[in-house]
Protein backbone atom coordinates (compact mmCIF):
# COMPACT_ATOMS: atom_id res chain seq x y z
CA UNK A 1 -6.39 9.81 -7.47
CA UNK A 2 -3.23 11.75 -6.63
CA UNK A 3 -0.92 10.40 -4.51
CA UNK A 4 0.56 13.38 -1.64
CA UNK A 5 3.24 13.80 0.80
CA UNK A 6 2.11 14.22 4.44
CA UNK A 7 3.33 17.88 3.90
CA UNK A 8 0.71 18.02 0.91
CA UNK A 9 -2.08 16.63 2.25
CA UNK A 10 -5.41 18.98 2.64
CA UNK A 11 -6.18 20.32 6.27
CA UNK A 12 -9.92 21.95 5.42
CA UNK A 13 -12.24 19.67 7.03
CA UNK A 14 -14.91 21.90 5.87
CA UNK A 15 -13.81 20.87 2.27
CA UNK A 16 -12.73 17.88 2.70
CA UNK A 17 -13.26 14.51 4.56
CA UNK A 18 -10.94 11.85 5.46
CA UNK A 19 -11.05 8.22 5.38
CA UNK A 20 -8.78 5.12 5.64
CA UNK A 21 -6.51 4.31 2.64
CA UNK A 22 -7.30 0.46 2.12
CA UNK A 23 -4.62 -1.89 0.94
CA UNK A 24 -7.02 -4.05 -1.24
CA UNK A 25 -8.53 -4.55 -4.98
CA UNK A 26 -10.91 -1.74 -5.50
CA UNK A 27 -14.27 -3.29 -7.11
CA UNK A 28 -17.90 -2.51 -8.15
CA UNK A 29 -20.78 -3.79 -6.94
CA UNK A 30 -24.14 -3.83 -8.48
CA UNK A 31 -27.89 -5.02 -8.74
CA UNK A 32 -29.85 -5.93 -11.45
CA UNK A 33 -32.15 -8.73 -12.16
CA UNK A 34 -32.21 -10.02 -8.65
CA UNK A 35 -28.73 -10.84 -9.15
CA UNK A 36 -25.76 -9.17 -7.65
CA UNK A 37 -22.49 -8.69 -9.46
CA UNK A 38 -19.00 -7.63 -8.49
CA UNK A 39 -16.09 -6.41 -10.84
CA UNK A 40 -12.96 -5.49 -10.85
CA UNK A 41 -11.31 -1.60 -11.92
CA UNK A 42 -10.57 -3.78 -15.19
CA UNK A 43 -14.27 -5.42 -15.18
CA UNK A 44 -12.84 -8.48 -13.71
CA UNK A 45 -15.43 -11.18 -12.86
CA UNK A 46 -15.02 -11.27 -8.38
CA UNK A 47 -18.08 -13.18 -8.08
CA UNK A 48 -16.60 -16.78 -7.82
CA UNK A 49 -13.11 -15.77 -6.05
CA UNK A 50 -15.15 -13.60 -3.29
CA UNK A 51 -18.91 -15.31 -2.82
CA UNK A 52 -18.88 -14.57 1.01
CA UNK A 53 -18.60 -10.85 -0.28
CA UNK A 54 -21.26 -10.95 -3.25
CA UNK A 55 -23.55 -12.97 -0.67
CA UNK A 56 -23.40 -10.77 2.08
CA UNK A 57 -24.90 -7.41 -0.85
CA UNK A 58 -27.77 -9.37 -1.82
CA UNK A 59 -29.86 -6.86 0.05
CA UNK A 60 -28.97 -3.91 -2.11
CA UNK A 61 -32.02 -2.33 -4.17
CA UNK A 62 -32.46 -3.06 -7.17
CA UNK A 63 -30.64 -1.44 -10.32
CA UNK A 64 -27.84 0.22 -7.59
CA UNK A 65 -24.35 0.82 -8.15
CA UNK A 66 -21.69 1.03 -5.24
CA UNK A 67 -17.91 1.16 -5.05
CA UNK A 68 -15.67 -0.30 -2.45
CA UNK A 69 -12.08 -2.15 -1.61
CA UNK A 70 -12.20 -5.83 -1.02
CA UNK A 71 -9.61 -6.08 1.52
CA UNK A 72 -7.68 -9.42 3.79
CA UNK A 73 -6.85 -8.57 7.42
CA UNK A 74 -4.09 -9.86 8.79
CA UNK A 75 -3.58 -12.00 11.99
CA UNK A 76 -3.80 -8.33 13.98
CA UNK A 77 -6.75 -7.39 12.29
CA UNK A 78 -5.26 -5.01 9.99
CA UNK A 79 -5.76 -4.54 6.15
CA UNK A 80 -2.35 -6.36 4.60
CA UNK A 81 -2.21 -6.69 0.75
CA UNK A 82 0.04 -9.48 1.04
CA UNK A 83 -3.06 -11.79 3.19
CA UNK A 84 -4.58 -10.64 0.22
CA UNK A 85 -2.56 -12.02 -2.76
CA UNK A 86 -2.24 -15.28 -0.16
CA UNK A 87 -6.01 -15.41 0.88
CA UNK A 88 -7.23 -19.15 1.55
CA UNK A 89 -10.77 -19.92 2.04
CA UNK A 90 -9.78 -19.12 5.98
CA UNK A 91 -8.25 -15.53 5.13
CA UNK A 92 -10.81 -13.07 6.70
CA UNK A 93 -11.91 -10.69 4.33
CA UNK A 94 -14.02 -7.14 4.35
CA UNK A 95 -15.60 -5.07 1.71
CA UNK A 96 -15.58 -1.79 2.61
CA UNK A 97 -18.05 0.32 0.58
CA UNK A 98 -17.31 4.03 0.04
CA UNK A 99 -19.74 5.56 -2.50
CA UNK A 100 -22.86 5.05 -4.35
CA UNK A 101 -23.37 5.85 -8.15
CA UNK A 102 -26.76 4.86 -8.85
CA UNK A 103 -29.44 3.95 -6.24
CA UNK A 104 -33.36 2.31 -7.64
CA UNK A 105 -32.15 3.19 -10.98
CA UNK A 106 -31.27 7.24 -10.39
CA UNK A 107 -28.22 8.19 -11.68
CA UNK A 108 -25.88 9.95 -8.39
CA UNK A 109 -22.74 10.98 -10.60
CA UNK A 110 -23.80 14.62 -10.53
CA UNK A 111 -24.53 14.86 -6.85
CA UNK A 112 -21.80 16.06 -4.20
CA UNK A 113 -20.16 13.69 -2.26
CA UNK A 114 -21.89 14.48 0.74
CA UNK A 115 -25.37 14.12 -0.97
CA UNK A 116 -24.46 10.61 -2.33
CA UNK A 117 -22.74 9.98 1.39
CA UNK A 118 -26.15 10.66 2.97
CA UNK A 119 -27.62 8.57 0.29
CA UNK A 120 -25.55 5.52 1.02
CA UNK A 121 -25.69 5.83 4.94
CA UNK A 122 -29.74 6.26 4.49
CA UNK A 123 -30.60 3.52 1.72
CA UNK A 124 -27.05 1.43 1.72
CA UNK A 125 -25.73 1.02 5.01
CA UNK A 126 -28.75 -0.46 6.60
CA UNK A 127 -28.97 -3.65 4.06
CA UNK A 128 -25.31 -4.52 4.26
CA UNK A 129 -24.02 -7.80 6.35
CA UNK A 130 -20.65 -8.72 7.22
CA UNK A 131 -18.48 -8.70 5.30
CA UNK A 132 -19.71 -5.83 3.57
CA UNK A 133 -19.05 -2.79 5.72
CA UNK A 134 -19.66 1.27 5.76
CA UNK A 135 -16.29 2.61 5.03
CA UNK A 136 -15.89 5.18 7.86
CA UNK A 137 -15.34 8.96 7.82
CA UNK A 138 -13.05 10.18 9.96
CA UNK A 139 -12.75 12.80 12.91
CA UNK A 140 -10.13 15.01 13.97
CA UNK A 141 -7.36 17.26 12.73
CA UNK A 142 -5.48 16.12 9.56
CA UNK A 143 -2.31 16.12 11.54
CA UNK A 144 -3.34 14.16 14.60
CA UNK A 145 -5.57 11.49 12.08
CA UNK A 146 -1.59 10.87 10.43
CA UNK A 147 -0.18 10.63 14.47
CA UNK A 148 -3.30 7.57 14.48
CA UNK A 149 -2.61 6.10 11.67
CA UNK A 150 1.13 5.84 11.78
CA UNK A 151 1.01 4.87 15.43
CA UNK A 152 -1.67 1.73 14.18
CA UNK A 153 0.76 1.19 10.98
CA UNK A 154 -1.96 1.23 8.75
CA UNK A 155 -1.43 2.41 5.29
CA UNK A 156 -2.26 5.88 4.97
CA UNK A 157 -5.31 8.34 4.33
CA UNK A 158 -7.53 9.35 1.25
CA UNK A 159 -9.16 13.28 1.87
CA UNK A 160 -11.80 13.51 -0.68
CA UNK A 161 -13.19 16.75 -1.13
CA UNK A 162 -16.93 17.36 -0.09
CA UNK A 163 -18.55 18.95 -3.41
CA UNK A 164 -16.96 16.15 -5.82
CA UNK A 165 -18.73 14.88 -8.46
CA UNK A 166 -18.38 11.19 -9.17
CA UNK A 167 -15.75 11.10 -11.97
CA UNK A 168 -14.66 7.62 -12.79
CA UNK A 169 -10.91 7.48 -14.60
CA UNK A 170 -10.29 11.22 -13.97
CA UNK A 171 -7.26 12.85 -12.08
CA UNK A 172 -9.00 15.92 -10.94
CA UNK A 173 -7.40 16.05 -7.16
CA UNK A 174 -10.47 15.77 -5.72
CA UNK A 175 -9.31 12.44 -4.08
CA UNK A 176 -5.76 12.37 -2.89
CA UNK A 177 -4.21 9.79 -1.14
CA UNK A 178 -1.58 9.59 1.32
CA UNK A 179 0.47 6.47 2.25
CA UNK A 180 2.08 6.43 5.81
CA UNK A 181 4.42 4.17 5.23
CA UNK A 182 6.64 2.06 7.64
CA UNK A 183 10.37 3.00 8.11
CA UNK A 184 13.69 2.36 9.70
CA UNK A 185 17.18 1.61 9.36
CA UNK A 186 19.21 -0.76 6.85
CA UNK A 187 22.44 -1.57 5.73
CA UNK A 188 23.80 -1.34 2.91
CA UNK A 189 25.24 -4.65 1.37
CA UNK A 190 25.46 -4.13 -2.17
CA UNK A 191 23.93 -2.42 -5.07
CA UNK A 192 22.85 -3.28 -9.01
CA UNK A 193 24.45 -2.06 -11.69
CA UNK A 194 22.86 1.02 -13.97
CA UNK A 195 23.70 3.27 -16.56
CA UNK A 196 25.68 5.45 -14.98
CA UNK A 197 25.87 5.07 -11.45
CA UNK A 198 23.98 2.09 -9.46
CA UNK A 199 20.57 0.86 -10.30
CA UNK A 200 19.30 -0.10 -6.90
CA UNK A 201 20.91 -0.52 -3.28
CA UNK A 202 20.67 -4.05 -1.92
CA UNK A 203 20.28 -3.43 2.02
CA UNK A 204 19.37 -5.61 5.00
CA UNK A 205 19.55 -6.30 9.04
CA UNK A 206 21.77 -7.66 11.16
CA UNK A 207 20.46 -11.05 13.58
CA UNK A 208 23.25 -11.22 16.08
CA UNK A 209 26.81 -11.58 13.81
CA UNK A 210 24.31 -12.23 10.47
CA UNK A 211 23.55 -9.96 8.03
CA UNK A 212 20.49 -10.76 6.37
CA UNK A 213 19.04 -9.42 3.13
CA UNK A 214 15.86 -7.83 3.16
CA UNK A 215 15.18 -5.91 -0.32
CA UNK A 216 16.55 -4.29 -3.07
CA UNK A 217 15.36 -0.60 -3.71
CA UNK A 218 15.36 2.03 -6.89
CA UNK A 219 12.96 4.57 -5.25
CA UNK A 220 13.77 7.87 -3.56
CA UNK A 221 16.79 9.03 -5.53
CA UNK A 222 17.60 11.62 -7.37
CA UNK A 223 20.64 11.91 -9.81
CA UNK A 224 22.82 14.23 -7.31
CA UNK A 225 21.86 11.24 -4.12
CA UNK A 226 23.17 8.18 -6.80
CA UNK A 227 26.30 10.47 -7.73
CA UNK A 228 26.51 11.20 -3.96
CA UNK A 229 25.89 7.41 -3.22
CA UNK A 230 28.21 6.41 -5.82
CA UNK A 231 31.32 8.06 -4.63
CA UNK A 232 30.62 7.20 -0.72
CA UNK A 233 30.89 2.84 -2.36
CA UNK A 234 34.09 3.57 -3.14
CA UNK A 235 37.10 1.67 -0.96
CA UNK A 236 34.23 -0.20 0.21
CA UNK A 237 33.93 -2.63 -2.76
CA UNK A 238 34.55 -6.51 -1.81
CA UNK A 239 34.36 -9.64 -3.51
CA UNK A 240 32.00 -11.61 -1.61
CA UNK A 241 28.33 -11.43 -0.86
CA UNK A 242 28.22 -10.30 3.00
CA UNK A 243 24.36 -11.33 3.20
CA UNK A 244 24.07 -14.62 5.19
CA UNK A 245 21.20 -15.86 3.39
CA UNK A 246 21.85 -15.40 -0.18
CA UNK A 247 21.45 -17.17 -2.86
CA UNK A 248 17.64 -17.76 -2.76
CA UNK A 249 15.55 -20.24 -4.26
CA UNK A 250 13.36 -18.25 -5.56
CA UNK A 251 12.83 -14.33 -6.94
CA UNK A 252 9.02 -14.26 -5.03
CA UNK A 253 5.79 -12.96 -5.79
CA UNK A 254 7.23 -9.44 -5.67
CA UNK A 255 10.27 -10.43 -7.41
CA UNK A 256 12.62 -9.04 -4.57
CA UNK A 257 14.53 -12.88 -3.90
CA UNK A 258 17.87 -12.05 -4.82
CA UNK A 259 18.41 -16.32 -6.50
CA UNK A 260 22.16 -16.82 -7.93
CA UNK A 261 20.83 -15.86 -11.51
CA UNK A 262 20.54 -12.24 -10.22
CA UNK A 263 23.31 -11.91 -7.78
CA UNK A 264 25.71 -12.12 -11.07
CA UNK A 265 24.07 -8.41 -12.15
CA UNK A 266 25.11 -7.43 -8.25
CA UNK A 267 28.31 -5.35 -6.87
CA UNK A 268 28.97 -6.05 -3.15
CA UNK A 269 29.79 -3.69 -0.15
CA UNK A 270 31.49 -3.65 2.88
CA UNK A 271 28.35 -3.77 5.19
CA UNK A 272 29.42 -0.32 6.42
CA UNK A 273 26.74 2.28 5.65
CA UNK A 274 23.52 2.57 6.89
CA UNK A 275 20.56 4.22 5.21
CA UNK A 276 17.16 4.93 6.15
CA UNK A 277 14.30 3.76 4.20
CA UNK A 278 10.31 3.81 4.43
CA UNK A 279 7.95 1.33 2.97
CA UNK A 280 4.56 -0.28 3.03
CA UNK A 281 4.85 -3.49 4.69
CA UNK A 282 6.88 -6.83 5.85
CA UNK A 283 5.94 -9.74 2.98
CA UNK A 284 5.58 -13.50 3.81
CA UNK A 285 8.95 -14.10 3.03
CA UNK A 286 10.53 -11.62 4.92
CA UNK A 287 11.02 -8.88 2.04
CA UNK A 288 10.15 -5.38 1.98
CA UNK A 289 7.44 -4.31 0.08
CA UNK A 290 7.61 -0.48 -2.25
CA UNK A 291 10.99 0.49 -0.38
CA UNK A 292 12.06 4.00 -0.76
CA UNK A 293 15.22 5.29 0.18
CA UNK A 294 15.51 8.53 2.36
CA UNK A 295 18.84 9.70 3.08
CA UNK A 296 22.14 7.93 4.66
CA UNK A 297 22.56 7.94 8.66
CA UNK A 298 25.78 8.55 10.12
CA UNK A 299 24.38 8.05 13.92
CA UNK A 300 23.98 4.09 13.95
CA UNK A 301 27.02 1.79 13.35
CA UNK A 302 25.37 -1.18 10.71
CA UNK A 303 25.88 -3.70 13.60
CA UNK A 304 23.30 -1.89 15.30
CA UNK A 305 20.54 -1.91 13.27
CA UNK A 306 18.09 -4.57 13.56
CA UNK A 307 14.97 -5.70 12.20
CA UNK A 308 12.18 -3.73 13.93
């Protein structure tokens, strides 16, 4: 599955049909023996972490094969990876089917996407019970679908085009994703130390007179933005971290807690520049999650800039 810009993304709806990008583990169901069974991409065993999921496809026909995301909502409802790597027994959870590969035993890998769509509405749909639900296609122009999705911060789009085979593994383009992602402004504390230039920026937010870390990003740059980068740190070097709540205890599950181990690899900044960045989502502890940096602003003083 290829992964576009919003620029990139295919406009045809008579070639190709859109439906919500899912921030979840993408999994397998099937039927056989009366039993049903649900595995990973890796052929992962999901049957004792998710029962409430494997429980609620027991009414699938026998010898059928359907794919799907098994995705946590958050406390607003929406799909959150992070719920996800947290989920408790309490965590709501949804599987969201999307395709069919074999139905009674018939083989659907050489039919069109539509015809296996109007297989799994007809013969699917009807047997499945929360919290197994019909992934929905949606309606409207590609352009106003992104104004939707963006405005509802979920995660982005998948166009899949109409006449695709079923090809499992394979790169062909004829599903393309597109994440939406979340963005705004940050300040720039700091930075890692690379090769030739810096390795990653270390940015954050003020909180009234505080300035408090929020990530530490690699992604978006080019070699001419780090030499760029580079030469706009210089005068601005200082000795001491300007982030109020640094060290940390601990790195994290996503490894972005900067703990005093790490912050001996670090080169700080006068809290001067700002830059803008997109990514996917807020963690639990108050991290950013796949940052990407998009270009320096120079209309925002860093005392400005807030967490949003």
């Amino acid at each position: 599955m290829q992964l576009l810009r919003q620029d990139t993304l295919p406009g045809d709806a008579a070639r190709w049909q859109y439906e919500l990008k899912f921030d979840g583990y993408r999994a397998v169901a099937f039927k056989s023996g009366g039993s049903v069974f649900l595995r990973s991409r890796n052929d992962r065993d999901f049957n004792a972490k998710y029962p409430s999921i494997v429980r609620a496809l027991a009414g699938l026909p026998e010898n059928t094969v359907i794919d799907g995301e098994i995705v946590a909502l958050d406390d607003a409802g929406k799909p959150s990876f992070g719920a996800l790597q947290n989920a408790d027994p309490a965590t709501p959870l949804v599987y969201f089917v999307f395709d069919v590969m074999l139905i009674g035993g018939v083989s659907l890998r050489h039919e069109s996407l539509d015809a296996r769509r109007a297989i799994l509405e007809r013969k699917v749909a009807p047997v499945l019970v929360e919290p197994a639900l019909l992934s929905q296609i949606l309606a409207g122009p590609m352009l106003e679908l992104v104004r939707a999705i963006r405005e509802q911060a979920f995660e982005g789009l998948v166009a899949k085009r109409r006449d695709s085979r079923y090809e499992p593994g394979l790169r062909s383009g004829a599903w393309r994703k597109m994440r939406i992602d979340r963005g705004q402004e940050f300040v720039i504390g700091g930075y890692t130390i690379g090769s030739s230039t810096f390795d990653a920026l270390i940015v954050g937010y003020y909180d009234g007179e505080r300035l408090l870390y929020a990530a530490r990003t690699r992604n978006g740059f080019t070699p001419a933005t780090r030499a760029t980068l580079q030469r706009q740190f210089r005068g601005l070097e200082i000795a001491k971290c300007p982030f109020a709540n640094l060290p940390e205890a601990k790195s994290g599950r996503w490894g972005q807690g900067l703990t005093a181990a790490k912050m001996a690899k670090c080169r700080w900044l006068k809290p001067v520049l700002v830059a803008q960045l997109e990514f996917l989502e807020w963690t639990a502890d108050d991290h950013l999650r796949h940052a990407r940096f998009i270009g320096l602003r120079d209309d925002k003083q860093a005392k400005e800039v807030r967490r949003e």
